[in-house]
N, C-alpha and C. Protein backbone atom coordinates (compact mmCIF):
# COMPACT_ATOMS: atom_id res chain seq x y z
N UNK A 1 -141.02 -34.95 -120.21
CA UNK A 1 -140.34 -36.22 -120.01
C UNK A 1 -141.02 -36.98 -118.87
N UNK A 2 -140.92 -38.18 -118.96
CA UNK A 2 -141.98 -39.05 -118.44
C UNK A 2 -140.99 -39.58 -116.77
N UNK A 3 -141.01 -39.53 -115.86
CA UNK A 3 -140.57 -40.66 -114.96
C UNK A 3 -140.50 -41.78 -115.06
N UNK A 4 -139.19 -42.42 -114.48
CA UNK A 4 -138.96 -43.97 -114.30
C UNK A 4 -138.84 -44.81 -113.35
N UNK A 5 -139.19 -45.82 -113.16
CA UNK A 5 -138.99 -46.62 -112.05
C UNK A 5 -137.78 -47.89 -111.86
N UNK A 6 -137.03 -47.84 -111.16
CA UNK A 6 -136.26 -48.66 -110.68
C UNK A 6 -136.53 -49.56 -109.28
N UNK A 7 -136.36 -50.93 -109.86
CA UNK A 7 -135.71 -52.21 -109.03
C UNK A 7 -134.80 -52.20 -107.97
N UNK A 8 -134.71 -51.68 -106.77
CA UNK A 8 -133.40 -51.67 -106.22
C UNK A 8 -132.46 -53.02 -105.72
N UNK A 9 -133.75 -53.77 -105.99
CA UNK A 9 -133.12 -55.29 -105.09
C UNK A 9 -132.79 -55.83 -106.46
N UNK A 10 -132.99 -55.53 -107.54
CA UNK A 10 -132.60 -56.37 -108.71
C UNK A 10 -131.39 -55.57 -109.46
N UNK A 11 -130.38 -54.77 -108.97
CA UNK A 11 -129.26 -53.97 -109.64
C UNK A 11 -127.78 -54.64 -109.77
N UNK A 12 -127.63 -54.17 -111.17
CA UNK A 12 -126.54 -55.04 -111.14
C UNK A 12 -125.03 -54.34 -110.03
N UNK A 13 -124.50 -55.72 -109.69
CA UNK A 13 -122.91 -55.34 -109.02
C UNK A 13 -122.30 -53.79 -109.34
N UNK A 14 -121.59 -53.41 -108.31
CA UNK A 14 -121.38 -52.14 -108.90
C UNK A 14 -119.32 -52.45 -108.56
N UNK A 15 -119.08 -53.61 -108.24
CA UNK A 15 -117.78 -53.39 -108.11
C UNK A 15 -116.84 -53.61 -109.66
N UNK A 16 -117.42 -54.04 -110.11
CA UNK A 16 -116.64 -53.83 -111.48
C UNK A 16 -116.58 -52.45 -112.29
N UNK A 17 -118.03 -52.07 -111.91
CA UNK A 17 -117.80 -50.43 -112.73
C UNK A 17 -117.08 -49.58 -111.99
N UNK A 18 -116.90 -49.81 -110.98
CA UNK A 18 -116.00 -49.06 -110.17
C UNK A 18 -114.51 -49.41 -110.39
N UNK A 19 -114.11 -50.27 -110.48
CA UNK A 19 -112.88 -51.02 -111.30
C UNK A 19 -112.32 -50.82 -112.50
N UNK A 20 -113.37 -50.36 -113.43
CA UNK A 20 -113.08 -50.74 -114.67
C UNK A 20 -112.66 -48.79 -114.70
N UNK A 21 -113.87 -47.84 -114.09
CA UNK A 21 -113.44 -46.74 -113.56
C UNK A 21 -112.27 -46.11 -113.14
N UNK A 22 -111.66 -46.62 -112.16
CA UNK A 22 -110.59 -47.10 -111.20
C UNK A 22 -109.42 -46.89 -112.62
N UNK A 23 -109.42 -48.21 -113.46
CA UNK A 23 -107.99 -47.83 -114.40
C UNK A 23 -108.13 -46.97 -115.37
N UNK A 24 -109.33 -45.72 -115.42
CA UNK A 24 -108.50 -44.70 -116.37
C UNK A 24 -108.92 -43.54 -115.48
N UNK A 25 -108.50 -43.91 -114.44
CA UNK A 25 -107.78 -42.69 -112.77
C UNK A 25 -109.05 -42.07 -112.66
N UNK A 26 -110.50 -42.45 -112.59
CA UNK A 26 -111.32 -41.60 -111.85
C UNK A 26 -112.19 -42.52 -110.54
N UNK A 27 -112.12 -41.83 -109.89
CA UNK A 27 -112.94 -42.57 -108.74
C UNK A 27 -114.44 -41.99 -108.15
N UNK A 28 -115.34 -42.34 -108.14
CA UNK A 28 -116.54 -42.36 -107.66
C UNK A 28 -116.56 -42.53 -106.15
N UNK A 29 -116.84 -41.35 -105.49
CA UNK A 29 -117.49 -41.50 -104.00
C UNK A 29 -118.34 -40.55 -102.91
N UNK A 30 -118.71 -40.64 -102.24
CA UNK A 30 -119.54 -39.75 -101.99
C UNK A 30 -119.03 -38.65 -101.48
N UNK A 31 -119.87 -37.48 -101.79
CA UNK A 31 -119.21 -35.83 -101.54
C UNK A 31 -118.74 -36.00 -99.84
N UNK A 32 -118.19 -34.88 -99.48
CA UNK A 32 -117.75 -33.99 -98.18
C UNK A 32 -118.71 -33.09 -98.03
N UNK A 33 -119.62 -32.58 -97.13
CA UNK A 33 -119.78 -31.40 -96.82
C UNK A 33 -119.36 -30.34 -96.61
N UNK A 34 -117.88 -30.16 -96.61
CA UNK A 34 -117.05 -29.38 -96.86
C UNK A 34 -116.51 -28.70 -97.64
N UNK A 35 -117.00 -29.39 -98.92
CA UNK A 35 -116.56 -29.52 -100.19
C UNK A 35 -118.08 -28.56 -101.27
N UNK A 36 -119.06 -27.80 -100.28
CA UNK A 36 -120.17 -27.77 -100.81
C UNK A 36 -120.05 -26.77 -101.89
N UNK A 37 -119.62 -25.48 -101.52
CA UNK A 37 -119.54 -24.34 -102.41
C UNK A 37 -118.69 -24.38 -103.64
N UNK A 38 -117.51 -25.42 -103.27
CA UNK A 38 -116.70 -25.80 -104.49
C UNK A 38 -117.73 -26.52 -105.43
N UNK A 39 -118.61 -27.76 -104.71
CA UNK A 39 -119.25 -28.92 -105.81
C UNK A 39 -120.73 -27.73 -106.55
N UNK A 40 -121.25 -26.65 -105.81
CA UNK A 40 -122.57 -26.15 -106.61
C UNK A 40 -122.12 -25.51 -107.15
N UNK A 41 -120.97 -25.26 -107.05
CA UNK A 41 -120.01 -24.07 -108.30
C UNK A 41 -120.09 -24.59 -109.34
N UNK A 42 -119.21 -25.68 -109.14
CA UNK A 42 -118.97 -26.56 -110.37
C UNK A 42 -120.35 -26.69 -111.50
N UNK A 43 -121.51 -27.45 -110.45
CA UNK A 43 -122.99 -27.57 -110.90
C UNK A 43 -122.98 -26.97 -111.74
N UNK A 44 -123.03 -25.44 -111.51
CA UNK A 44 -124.32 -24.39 -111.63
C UNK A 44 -122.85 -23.85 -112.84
N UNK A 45 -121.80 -24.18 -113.19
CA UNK A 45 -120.95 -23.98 -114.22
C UNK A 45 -121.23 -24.79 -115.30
N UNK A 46 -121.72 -25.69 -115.30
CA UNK A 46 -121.58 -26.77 -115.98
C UNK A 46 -122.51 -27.58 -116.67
N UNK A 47 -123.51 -26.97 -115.84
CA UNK A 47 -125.29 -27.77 -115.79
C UNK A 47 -125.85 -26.32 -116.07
N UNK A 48 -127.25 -26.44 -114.98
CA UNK A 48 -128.11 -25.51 -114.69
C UNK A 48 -128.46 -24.81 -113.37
N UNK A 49 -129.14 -23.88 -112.97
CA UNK A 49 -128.90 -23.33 -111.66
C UNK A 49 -130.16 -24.29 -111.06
N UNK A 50 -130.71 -24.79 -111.67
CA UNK A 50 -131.99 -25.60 -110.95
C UNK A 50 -131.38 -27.25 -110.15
N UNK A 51 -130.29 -27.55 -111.01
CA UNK A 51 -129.67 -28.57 -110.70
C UNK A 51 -128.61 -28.37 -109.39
N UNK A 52 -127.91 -26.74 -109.56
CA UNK A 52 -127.28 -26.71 -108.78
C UNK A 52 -127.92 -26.39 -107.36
N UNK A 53 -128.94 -26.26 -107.54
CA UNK A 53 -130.01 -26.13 -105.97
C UNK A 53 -130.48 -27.13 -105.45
N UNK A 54 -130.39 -28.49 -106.19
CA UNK A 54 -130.11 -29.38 -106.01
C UNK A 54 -129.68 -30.20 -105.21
N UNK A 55 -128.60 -29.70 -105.90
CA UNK A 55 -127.12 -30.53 -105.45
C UNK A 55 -126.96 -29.69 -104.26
N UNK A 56 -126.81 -28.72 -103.94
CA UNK A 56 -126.67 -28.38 -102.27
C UNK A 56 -127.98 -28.52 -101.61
N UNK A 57 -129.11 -29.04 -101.63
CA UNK A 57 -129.74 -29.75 -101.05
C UNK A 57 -129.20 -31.20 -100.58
N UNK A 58 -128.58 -31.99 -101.11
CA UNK A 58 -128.25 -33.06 -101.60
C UNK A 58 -127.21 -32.72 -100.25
N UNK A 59 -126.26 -32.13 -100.21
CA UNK A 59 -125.22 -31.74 -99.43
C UNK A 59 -125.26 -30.88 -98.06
N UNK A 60 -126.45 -31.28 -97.39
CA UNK A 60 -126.90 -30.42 -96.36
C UNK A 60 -127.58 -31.93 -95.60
N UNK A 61 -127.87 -32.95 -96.51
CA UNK A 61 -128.30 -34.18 -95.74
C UNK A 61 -127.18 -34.95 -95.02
N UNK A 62 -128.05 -35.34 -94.05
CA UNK A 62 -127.18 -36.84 -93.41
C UNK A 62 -127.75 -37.95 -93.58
N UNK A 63 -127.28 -38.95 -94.18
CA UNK A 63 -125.99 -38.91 -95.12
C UNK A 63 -126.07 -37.71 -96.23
N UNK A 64 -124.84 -37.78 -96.53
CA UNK A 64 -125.07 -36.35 -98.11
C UNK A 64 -125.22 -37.63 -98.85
N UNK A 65 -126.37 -37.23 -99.38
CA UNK A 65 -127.06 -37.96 -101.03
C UNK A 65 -126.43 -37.64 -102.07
N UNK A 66 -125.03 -36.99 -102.19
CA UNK A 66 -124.36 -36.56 -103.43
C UNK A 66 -123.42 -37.60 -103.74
N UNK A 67 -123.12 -38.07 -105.28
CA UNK A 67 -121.60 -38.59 -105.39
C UNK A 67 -121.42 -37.56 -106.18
N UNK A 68 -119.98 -38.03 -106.15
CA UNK A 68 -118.95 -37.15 -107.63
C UNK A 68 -118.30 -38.40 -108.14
N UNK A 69 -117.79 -37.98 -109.24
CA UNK A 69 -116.77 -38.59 -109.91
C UNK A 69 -115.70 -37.64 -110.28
N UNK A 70 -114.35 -37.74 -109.83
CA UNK A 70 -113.27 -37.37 -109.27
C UNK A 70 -112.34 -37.66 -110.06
N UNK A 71 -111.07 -37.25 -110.96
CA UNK A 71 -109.85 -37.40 -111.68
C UNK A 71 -108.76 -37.03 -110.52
N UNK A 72 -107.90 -37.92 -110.18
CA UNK A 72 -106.67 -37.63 -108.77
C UNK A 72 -105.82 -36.97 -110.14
N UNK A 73 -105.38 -36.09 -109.23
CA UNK A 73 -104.18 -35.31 -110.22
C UNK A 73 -102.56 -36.31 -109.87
N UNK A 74 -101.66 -36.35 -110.43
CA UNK A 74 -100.51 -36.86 -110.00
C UNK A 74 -99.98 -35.69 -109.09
N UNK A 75 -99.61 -37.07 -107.69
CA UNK A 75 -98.73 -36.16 -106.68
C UNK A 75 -97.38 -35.70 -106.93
N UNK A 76 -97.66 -35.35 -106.59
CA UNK A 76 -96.33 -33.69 -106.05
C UNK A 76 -95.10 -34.09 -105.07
N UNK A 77 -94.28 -34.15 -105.32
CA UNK A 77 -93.14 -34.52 -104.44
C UNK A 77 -93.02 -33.83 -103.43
N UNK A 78 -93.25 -33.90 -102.08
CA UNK A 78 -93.34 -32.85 -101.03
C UNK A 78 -93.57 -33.64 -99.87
N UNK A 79 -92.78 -32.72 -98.66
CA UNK A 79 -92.30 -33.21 -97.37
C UNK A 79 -93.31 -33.33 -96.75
N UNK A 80 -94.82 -32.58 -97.38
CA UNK A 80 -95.84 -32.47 -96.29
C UNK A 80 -96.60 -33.74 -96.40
N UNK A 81 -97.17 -34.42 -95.60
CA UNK A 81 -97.35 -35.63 -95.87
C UNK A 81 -99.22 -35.38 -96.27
N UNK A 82 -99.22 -34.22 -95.84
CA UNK A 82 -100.86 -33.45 -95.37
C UNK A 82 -101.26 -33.27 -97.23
N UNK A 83 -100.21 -33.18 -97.74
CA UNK A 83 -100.32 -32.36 -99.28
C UNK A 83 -100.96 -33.60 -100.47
N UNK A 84 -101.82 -33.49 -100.10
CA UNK A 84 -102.87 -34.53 -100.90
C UNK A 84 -103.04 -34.46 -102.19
N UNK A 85 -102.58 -34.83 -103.25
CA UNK A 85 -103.50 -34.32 -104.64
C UNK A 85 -104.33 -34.05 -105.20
N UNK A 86 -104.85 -33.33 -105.69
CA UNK A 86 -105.83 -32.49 -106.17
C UNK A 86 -106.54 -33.20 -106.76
N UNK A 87 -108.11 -33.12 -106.68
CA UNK A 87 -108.74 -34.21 -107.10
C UNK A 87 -109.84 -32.91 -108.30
N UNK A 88 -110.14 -33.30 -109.46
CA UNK A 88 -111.23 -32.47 -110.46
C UNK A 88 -112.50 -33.01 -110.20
N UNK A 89 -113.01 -32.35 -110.18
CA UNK A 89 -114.78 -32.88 -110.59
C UNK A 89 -115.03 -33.31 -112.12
N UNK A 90 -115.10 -34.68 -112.51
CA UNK A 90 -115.88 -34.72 -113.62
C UNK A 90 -117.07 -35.05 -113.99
N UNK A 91 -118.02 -35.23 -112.49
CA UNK A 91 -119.19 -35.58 -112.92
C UNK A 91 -120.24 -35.54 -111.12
N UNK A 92 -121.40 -35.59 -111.40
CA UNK A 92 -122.50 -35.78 -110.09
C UNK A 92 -123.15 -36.25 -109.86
N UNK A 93 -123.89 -36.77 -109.19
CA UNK A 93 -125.41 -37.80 -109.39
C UNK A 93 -125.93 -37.02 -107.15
N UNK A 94 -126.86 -36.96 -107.47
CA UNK A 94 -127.86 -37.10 -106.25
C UNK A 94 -129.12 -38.14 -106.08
N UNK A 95 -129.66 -38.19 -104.98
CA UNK A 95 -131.09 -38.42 -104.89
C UNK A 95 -131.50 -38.09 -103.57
N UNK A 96 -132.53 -37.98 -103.66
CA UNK A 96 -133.40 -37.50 -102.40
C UNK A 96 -133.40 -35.89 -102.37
N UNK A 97 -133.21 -35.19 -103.62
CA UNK A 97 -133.20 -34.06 -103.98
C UNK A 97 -134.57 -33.06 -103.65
N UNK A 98 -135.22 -33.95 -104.97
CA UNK A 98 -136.93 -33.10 -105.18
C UNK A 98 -137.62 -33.88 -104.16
N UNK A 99 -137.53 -34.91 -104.08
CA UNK A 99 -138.07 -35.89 -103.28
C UNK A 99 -137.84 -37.01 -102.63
N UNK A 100 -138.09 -37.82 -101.38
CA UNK A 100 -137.40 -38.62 -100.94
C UNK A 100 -137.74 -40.09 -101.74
N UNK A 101 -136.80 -40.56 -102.51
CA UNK A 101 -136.73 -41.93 -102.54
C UNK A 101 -136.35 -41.43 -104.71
N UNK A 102 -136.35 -40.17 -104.78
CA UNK A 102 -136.11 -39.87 -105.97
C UNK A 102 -134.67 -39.69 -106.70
N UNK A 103 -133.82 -40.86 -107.68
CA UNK A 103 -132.55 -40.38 -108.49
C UNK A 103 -132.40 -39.27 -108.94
N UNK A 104 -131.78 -37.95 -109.07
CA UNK A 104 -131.47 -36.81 -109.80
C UNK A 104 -131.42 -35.85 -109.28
N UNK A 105 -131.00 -34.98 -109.44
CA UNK A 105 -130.13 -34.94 -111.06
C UNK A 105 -128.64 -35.58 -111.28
N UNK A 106 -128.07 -35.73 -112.18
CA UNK A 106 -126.88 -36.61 -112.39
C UNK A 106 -126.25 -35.59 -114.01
N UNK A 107 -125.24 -35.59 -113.62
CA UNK A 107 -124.65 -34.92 -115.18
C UNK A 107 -123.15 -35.30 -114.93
N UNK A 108 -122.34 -35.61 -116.22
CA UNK A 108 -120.46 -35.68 -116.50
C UNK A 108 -120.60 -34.68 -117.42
N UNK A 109 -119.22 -34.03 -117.07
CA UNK A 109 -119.03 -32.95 -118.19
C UNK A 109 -118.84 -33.59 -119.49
N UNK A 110 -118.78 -32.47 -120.54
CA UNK A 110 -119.23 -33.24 -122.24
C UNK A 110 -117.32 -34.10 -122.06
N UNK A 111 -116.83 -33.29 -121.89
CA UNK A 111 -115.40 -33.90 -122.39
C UNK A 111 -114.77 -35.40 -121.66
N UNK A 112 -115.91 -36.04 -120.93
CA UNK A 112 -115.78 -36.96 -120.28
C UNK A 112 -116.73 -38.17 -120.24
N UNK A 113 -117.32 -37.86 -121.48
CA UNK A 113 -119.06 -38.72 -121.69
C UNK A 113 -118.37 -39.78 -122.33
N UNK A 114 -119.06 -41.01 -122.29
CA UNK A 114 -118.52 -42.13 -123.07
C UNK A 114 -117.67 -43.24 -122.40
N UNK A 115 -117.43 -42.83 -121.20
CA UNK A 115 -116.39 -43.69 -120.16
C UNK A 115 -116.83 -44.51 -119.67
N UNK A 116 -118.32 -44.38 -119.22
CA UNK A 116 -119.08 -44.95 -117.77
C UNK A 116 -119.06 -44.60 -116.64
N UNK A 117 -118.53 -43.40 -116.82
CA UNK A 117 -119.06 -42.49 -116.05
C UNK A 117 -120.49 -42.26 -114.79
N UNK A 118 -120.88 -41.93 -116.02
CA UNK A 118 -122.07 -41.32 -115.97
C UNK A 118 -122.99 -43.30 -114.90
N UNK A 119 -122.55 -44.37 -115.57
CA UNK A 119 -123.15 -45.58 -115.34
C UNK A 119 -122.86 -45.58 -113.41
N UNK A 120 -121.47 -45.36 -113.17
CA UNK A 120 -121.08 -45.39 -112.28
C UNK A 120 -121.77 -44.76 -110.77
N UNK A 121 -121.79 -43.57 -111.70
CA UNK A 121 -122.47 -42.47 -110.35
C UNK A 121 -124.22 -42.84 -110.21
N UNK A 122 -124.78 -43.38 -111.26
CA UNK A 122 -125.88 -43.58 -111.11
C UNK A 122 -126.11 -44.96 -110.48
N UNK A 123 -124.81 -46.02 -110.20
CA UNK A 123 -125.32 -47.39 -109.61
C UNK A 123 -124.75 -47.03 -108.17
N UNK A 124 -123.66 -45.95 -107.87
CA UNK A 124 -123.36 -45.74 -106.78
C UNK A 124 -124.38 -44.74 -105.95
N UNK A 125 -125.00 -44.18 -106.44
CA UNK A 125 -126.17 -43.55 -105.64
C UNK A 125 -127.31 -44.54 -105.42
N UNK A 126 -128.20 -45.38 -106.60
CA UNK A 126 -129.16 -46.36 -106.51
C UNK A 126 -128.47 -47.58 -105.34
N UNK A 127 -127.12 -47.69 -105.56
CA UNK A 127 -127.03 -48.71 -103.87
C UNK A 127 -126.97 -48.35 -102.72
N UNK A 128 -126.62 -46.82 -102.54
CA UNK A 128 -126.72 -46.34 -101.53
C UNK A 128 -128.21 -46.16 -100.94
N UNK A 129 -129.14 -46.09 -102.04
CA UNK A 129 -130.92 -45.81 -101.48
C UNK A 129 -130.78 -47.52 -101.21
N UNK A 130 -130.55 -48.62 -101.93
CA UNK A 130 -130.63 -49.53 -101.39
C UNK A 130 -130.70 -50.17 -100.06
N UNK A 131 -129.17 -49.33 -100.01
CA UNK A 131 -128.68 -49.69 -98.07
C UNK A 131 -129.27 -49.19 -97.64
N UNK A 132 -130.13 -47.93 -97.59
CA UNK A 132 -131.09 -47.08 -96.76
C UNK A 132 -131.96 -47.85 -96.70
N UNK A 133 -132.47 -48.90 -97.40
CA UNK A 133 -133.40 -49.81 -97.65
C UNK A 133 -134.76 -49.23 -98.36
N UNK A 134 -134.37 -48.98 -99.58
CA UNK A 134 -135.36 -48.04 -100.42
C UNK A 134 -135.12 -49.39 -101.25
N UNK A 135 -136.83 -49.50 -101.26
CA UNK A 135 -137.14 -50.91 -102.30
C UNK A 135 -136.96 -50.72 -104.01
N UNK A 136 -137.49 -49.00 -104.22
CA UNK A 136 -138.05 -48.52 -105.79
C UNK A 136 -136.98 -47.30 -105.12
N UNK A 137 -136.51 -46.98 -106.49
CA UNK A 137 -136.49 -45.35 -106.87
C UNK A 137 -137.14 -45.00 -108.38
N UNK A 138 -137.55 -43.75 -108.09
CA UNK A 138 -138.17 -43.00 -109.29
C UNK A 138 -136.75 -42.17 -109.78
N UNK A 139 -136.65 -42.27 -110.76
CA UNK A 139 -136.00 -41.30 -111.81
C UNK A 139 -136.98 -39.95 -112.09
N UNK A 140 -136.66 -38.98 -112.44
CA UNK A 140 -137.51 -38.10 -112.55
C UNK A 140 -137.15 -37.26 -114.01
N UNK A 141 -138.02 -37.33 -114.30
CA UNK A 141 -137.82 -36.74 -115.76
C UNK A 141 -137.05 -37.15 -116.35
N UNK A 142 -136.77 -38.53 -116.61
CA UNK A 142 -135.45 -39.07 -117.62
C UNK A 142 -135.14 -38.64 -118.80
N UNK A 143 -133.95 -38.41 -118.55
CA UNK A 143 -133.93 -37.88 -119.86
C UNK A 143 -133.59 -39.10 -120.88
N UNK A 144 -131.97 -39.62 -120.90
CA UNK A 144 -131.93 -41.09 -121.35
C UNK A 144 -132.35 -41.74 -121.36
N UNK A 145 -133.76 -41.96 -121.29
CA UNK A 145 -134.49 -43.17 -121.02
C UNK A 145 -133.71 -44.97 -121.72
N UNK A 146 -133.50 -44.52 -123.15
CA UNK A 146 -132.75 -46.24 -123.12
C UNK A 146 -131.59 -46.31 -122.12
N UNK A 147 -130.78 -45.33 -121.98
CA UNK A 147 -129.42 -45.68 -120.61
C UNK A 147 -130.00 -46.21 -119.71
N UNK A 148 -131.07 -45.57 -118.96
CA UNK A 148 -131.43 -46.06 -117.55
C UNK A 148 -132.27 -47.79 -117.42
N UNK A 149 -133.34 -47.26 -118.92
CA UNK A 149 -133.38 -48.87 -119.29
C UNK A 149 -132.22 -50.36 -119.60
N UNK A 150 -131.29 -49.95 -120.38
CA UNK A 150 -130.46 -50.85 -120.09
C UNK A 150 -129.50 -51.16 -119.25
N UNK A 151 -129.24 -49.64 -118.07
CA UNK A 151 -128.35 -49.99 -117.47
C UNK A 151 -128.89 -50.90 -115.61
N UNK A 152 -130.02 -50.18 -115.49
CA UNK A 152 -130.86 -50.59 -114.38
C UNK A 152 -132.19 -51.34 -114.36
N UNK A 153 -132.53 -51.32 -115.55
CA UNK A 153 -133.53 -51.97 -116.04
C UNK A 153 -135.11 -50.99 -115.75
N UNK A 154 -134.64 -49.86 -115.45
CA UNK A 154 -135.81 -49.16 -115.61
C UNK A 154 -136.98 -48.93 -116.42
N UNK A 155 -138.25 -48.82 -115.92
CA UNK A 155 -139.45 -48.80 -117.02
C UNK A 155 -139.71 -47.59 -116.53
N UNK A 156 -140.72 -47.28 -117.88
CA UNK A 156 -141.09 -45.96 -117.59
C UNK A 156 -142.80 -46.00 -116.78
N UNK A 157 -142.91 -44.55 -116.40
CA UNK A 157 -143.91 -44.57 -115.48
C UNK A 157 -144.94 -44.26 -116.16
N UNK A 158 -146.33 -44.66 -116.71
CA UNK A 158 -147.34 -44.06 -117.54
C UNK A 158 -147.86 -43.02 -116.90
N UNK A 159 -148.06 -42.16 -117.82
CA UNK A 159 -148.88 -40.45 -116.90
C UNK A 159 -147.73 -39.81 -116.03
N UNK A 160 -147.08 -40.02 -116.26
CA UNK A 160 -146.32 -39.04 -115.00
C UNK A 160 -145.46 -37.88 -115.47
N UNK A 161 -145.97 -37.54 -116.50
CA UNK A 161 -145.25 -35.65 -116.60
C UNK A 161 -146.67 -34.85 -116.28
N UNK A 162 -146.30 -33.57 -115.40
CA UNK A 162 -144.99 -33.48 -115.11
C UNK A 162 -144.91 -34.03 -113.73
N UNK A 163 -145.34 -34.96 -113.32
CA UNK A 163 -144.76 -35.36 -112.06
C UNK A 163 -144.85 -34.54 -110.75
N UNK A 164 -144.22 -34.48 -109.88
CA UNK A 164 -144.34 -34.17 -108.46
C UNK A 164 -143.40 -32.79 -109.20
N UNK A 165 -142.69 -32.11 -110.62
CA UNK A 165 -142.06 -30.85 -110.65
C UNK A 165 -143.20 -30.23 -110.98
N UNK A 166 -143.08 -28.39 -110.52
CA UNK A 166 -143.83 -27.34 -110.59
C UNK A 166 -142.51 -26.21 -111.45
N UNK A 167 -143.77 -25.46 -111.84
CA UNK A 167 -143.05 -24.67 -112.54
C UNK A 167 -141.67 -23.52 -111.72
N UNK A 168 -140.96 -22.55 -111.81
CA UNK A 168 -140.40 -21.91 -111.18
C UNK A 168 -141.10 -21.31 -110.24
N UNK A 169 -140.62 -21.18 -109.43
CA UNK A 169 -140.95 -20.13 -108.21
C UNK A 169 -140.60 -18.56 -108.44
N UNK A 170 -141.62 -17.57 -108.45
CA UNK A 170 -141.31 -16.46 -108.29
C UNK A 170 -141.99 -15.90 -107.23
N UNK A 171 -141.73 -14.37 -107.05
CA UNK A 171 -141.77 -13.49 -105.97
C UNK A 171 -142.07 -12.14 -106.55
């Protein structure tokens, strides 16, 4: 799979997908560090273990380069005011993973594909390299290539498999 390049100064608004997100109860925002062993669990359940090495890379930075996308459970009637509702993981996006200024990996679980999801976590990570003031990001190994093309306007990179990835590491 070939690499892609993204526009960062040319992306579309991200407050509507976050909105439109917003009314069927999931919210997009960036991880906790606290939250690490729960989120590479999830990963490495759900994905692959290459992704989930990843993603706790991702979660060891300052800033953490991770989002999620989050389902709030309905609260609980209770005196504790501390007793927060339970929030699910339905989805991840990183960058600055394999490399600095690089999108990925990003995955929503299957039972949650089709929402915009997936659109969400990928414009909420690309504005965050923005604010860092990252002009380009590379996608790396796209897989969707028409998604990322229509949603960011990404082109693809000529020559670039396999890119800055190497094969596994052994010992």
């Amino acid at each position: 799979m070939a690499d892609m390049l993204v526009k960062l100064y040319t992306l579309p608004e991200i407050t509507p997908v976050l909105d439109d997100l917003k009314k069927i109860g999931i919210e997009i925002r960036r991880a906790v560090p606290s939250d690490k062993h729960t989120i590479v669990n999830w990963v490495h359940q759900h994905f692959q273990e290459m992704w989930a090495n990843e993603c706790e890379i991702t979660l060891e930075q300052r800033p953490v380069t991770c989002y999620l996308a989050v389902e709030k459970q309905p609260a609980q009637p209770n005196a504790d005011p501390y007793a927060l509702p339970p929030e699910v993981i339905v989805g991840f996006a990183c960058y600055d993973a394999v490399r600095k200024g690089m999108f990925g990996p990003e995955g929503v679980r299957d039972d949650y594909r089709g929402r915009g999801i997936g659109r969400g976590l990928l414009l909420a990570c690309l504005h965050s390299m923005r604010a860092e003031r990252y002009a380009y990001a590379v996608i790396g190994w796209a897989g969707p290539v028409d998604f990322y093309k229509r949603t960011v306007g990404a082109t693809v990179i000529d020559d670039s498999e396999p890119g800055v990835f190497s094969g596994p590491l052994t010992s």
